[in-house]
N, C-alpha and C. Protein backbone atom coordinates (compact mmCIF):
# COMPACT_ATOMS: atom_id res chain seq x y z
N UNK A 1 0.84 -1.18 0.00
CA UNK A 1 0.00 0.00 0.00
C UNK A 1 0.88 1.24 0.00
N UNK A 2 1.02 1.96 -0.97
CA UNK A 2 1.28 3.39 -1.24
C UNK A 2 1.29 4.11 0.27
N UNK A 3 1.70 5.04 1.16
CA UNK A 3 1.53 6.08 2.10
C UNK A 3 2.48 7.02 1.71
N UNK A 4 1.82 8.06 1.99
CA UNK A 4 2.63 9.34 1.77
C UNK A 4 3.94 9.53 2.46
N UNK A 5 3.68 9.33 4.17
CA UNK A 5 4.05 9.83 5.02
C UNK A 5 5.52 8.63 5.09
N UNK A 6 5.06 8.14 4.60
CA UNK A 6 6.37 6.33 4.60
C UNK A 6 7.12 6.70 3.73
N UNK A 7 6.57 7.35 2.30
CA UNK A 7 7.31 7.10 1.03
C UNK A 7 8.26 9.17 1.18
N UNK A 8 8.00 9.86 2.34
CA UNK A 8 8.49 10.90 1.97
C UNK A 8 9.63 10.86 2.94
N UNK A 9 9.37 10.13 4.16
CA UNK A 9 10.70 9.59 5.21
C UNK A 9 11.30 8.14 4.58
N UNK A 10 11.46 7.70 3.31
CA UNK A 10 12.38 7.02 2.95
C UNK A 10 13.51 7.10 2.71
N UNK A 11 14.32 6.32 2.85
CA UNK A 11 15.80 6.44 3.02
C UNK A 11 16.06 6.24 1.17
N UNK A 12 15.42 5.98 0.55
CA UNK A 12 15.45 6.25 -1.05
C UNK A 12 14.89 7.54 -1.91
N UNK A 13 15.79 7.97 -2.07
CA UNK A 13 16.06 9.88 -2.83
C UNK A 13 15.04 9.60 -3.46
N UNK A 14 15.08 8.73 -4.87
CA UNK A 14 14.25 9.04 -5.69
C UNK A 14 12.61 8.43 -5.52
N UNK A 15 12.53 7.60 -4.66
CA UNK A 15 10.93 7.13 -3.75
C UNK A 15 10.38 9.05 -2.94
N UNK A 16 11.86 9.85 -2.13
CA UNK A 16 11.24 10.67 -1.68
C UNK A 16 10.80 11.84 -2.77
N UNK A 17 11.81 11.88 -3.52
CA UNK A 17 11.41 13.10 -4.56
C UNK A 17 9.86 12.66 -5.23
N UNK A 18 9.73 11.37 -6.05
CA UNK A 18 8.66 11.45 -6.71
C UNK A 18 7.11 11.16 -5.72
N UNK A 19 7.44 10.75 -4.45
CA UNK A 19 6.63 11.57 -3.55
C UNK A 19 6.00 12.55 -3.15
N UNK A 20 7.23 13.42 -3.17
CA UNK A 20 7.24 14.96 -2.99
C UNK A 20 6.39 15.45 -4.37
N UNK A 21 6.82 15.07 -5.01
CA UNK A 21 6.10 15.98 -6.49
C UNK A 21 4.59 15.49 -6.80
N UNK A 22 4.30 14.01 -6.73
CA UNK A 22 3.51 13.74 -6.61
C UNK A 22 2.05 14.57 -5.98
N UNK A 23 2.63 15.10 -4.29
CA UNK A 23 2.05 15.17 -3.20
C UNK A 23 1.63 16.87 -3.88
N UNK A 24 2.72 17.27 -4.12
CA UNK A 24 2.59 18.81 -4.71
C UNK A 24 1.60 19.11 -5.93
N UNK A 25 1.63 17.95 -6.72
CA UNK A 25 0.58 18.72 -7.74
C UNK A 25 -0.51 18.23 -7.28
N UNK A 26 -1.20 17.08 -6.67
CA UNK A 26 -2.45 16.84 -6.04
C UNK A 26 -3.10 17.98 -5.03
N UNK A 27 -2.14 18.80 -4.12
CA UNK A 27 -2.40 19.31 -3.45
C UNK A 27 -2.54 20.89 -4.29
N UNK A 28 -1.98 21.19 -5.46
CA UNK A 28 -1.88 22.69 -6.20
C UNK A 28 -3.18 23.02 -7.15
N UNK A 29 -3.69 20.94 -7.66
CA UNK A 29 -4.49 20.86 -8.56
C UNK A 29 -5.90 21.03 -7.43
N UNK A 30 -5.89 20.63 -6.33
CA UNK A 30 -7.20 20.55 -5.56
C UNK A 30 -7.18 21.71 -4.69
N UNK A 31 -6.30 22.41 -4.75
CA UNK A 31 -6.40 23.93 -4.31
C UNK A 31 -6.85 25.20 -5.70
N UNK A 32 -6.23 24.80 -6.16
CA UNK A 32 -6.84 25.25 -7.40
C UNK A 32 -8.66 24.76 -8.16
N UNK A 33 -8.73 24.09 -7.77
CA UNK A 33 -10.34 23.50 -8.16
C UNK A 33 -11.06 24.21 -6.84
N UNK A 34 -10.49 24.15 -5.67
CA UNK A 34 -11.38 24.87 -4.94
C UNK A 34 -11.55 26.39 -5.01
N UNK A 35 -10.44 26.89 -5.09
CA UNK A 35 -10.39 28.18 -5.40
C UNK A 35 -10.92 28.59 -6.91
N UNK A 36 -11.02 28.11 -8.12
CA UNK A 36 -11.89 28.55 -8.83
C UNK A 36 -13.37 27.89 -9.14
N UNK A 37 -14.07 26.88 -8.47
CA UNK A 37 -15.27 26.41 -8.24
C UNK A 37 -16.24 26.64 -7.44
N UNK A 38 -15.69 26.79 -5.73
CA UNK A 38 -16.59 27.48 -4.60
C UNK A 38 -16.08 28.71 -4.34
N UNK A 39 -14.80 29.55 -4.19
CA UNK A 39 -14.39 30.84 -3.80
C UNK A 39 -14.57 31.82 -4.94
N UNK A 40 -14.97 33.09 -4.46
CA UNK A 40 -15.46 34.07 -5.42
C UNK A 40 -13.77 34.42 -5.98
N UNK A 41 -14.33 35.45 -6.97
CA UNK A 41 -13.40 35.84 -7.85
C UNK A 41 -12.46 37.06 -6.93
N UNK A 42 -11.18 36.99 -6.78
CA UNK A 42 -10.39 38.21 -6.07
C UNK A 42 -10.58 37.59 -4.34
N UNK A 43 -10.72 36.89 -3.97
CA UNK A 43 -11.31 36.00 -2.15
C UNK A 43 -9.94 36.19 -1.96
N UNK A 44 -8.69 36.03 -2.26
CA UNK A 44 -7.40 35.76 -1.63
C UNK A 44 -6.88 37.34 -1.72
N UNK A 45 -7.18 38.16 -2.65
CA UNK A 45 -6.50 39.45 -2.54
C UNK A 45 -6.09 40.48 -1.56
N UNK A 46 -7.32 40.24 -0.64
CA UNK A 46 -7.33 41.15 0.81
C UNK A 46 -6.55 40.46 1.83
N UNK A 47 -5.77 39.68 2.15
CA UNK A 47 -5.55 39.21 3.19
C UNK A 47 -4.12 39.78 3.70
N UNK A 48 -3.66 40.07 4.56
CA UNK A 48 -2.28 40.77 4.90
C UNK A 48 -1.45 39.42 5.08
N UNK A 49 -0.63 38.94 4.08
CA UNK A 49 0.36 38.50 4.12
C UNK A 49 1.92 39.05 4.77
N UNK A 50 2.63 38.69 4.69
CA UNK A 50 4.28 38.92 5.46
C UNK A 50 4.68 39.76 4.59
N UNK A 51 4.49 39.73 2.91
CA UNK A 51 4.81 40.44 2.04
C UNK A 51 4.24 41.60 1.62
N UNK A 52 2.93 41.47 1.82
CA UNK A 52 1.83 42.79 1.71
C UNK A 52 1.89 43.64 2.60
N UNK A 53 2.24 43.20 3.98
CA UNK A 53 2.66 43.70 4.92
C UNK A 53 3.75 44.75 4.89
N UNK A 54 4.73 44.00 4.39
CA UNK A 54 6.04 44.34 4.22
C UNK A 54 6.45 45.60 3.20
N UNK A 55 5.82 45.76 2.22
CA UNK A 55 5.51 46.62 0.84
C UNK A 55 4.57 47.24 1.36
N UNK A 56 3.60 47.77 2.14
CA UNK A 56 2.06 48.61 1.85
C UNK A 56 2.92 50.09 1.30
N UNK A 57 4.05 50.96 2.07
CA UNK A 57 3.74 51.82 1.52
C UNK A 57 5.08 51.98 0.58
N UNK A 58 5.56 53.14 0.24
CA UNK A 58 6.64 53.56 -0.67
C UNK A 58 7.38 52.63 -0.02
N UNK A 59 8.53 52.37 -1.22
CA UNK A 59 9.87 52.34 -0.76
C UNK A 59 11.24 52.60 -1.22
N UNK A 60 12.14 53.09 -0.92
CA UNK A 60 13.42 53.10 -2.20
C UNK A 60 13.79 51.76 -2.45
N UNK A 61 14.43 51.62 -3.69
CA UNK A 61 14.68 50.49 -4.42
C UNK A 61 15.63 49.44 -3.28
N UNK A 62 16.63 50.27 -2.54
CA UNK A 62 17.47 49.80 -1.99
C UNK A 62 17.05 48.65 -0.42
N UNK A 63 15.62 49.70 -0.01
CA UNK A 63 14.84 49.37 1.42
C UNK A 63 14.19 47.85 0.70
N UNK A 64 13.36 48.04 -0.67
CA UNK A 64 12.59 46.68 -0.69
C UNK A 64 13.67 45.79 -1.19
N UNK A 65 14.68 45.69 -1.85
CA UNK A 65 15.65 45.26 -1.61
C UNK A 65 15.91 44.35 -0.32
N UNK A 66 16.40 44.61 0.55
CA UNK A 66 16.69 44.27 1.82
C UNK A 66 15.26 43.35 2.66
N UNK A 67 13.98 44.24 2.14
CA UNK A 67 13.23 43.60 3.13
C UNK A 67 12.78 42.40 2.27
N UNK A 68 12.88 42.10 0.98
CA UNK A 68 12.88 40.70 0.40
C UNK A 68 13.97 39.83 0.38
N UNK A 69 14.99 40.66 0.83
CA UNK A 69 15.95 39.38 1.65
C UNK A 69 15.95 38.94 2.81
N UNK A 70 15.51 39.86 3.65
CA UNK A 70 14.61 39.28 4.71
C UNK A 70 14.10 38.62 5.00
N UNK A 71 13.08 38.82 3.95
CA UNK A 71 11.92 38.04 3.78
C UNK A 71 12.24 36.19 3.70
N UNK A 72 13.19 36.58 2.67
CA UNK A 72 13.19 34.87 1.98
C UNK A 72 14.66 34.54 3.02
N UNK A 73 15.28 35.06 3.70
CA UNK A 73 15.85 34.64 4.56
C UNK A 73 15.26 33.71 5.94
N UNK A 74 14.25 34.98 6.32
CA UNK A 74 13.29 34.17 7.01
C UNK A 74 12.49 32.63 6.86
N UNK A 75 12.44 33.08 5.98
CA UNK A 75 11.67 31.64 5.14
C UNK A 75 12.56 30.45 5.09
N UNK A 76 13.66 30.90 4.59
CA UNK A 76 14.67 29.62 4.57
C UNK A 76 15.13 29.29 5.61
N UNK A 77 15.43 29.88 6.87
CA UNK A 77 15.33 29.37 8.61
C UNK A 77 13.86 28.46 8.97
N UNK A 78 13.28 29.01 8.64
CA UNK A 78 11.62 28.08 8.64
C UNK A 78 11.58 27.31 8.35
N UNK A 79 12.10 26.64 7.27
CA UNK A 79 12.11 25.59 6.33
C UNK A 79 13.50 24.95 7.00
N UNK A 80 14.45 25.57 7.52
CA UNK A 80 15.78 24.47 7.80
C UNK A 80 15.36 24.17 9.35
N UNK A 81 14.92 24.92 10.02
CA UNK A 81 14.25 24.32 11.20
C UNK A 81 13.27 23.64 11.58
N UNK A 82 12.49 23.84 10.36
CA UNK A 82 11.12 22.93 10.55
C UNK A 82 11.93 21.61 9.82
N UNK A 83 12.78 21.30 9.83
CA UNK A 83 13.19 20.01 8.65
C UNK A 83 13.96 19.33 9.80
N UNK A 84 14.18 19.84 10.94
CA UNK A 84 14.62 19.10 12.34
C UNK A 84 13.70 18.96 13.29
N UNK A 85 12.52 19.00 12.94
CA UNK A 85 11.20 18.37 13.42
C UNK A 85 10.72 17.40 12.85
N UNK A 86 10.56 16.25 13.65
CA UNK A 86 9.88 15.02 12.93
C UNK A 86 8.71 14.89 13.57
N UNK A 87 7.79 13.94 13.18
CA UNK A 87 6.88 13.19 13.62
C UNK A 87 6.78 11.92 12.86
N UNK A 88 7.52 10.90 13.32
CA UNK A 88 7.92 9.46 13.11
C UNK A 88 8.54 9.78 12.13
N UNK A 89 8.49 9.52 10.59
CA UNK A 89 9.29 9.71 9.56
C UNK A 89 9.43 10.94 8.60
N UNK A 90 7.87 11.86 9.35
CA UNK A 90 7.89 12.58 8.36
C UNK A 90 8.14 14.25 8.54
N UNK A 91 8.86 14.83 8.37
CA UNK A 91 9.85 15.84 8.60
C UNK A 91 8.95 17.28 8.46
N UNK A 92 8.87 18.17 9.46
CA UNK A 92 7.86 19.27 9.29
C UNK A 92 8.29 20.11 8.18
N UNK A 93 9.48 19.96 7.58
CA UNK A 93 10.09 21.13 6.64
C UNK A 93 8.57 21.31 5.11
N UNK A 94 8.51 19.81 4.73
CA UNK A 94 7.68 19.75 4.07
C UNK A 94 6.03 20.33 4.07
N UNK A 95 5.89 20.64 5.50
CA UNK A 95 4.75 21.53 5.46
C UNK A 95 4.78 22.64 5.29
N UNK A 96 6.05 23.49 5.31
CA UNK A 96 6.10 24.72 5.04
C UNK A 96 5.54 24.82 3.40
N UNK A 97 6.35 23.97 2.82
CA UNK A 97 6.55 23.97 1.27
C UNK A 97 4.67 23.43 0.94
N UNK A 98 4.26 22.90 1.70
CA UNK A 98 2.80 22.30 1.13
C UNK A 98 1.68 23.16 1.30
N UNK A 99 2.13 24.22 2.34
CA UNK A 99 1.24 25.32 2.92
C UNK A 99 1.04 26.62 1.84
N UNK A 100 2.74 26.63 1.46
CA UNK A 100 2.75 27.61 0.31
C UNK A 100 2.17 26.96 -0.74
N UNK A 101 2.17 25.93 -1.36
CA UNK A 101 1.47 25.34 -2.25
C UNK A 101 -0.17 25.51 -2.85
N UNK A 102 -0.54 24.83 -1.27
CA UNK A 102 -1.93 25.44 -1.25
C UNK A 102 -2.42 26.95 -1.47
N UNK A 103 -1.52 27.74 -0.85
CA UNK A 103 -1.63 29.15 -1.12
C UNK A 103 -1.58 29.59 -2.63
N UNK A 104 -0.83 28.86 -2.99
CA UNK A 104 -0.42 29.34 -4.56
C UNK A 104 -1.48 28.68 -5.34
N UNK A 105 -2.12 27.80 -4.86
CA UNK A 105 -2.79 27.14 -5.77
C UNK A 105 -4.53 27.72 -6.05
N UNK A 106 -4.55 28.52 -4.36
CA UNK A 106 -6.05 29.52 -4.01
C UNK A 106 -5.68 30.38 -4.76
N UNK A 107 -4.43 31.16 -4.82
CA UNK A 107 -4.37 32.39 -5.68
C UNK A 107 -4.64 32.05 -7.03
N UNK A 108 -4.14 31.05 -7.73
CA UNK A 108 -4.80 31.03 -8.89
C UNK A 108 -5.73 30.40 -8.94
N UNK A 109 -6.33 29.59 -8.85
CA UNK A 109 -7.65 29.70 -8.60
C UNK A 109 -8.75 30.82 -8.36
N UNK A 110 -8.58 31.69 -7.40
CA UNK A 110 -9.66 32.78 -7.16
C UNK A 110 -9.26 33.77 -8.01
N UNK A 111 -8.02 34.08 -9.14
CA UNK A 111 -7.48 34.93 -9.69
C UNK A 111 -7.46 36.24 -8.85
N UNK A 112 -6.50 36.09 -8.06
CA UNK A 112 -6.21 37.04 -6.90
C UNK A 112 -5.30 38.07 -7.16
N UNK A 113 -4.64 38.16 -8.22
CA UNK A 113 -3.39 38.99 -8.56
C UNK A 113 -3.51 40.13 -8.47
N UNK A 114 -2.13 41.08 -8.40
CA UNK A 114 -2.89 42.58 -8.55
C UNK A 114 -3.03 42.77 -10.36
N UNK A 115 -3.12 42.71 -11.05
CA UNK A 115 -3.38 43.09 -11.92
C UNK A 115 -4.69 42.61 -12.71
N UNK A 116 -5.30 43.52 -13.36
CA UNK A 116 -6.50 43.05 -13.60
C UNK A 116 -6.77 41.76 -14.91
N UNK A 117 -5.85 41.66 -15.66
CA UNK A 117 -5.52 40.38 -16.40
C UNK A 117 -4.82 39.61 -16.09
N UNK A 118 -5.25 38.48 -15.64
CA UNK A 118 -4.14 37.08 -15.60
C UNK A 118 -3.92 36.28 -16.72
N UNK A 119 -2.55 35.61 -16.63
CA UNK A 119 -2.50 34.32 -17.90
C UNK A 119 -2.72 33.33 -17.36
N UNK A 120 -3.73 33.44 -16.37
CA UNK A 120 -3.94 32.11 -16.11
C UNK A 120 -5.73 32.31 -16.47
N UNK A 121 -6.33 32.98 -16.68
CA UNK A 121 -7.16 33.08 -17.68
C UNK A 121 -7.61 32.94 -18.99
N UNK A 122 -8.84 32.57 -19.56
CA UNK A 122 -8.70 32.77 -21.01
C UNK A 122 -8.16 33.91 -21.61
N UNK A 123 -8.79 35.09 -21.35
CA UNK A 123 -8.72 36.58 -21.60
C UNK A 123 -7.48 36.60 -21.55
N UNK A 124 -6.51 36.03 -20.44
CA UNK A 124 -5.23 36.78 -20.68
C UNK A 124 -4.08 36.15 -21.56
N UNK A 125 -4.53 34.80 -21.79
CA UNK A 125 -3.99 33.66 -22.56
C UNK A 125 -4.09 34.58 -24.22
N UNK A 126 -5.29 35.27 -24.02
CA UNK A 126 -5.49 35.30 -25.39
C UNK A 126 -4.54 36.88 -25.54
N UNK A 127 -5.31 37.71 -24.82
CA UNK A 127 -4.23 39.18 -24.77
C UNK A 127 -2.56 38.71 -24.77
N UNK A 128 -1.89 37.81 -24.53
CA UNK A 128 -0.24 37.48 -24.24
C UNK A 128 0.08 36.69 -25.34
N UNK A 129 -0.80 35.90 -25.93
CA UNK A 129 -0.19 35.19 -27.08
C UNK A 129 0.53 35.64 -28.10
């Protein structure tokens, strides 16, 4: 029997990678079906993220600079510390990465972007071609 949680704490690279990828598009494709089937159109846009946060007002080139290294500095401590957390085999680092997933997968889905055309639309598929 197949388990996720077995096949991503295996001591075999390529059992964990095609795990991992596996796990990622099931989880991007069913975040995405939810976000464009039951959530309205723009649902993810309002929410104060770390980054929205981080940007609301002006900045010189040099300041957002810095605070997106920050940023993804932060992130990568998150991810190397959550990856020295287990629970039996299966390593918390990977929830960071599955959390953003899902996130990414509501944003397109609800077409949340700031701009008012996406290519992840027909309309914008067709305007970019």
């Amino acid at each position: 029997m197949f388990s996720v949680s077995q096949s991503l704490g295996s001591e075999d690279l390529a059992r964990r990678v095609i795990a991992a990828f596996v796990l990622f598009v099931v989880l991007l494709l069913l975040s995405f079906a939810v976000g464009a089937l039951i959530l309205p159109t723009g649902a993810m846009s309002e929410i104060p993220f770390l980054s929205t946060l981080a940007f609301a007002g002006e900045e010189s080139f040099a300041s957002a600079v810095t605070k997106t290294l920050l940023i993804n500095l932060f992130m990568t401590a998150l991810i190397i510390l959550a990856n020295h957390c287990r629970v039996r085999d299966l390593n918390f680092g990977y929830l960071v990465i599955y959390a953003n997933t899902v996130l990414m997968g509501l944003f397109a889905g609800t077409d949340s972007f700031a701009g008012g055309v996406s290519t992840f639309t027909l309309e914008g598929w067709l305007l970019f071609a």
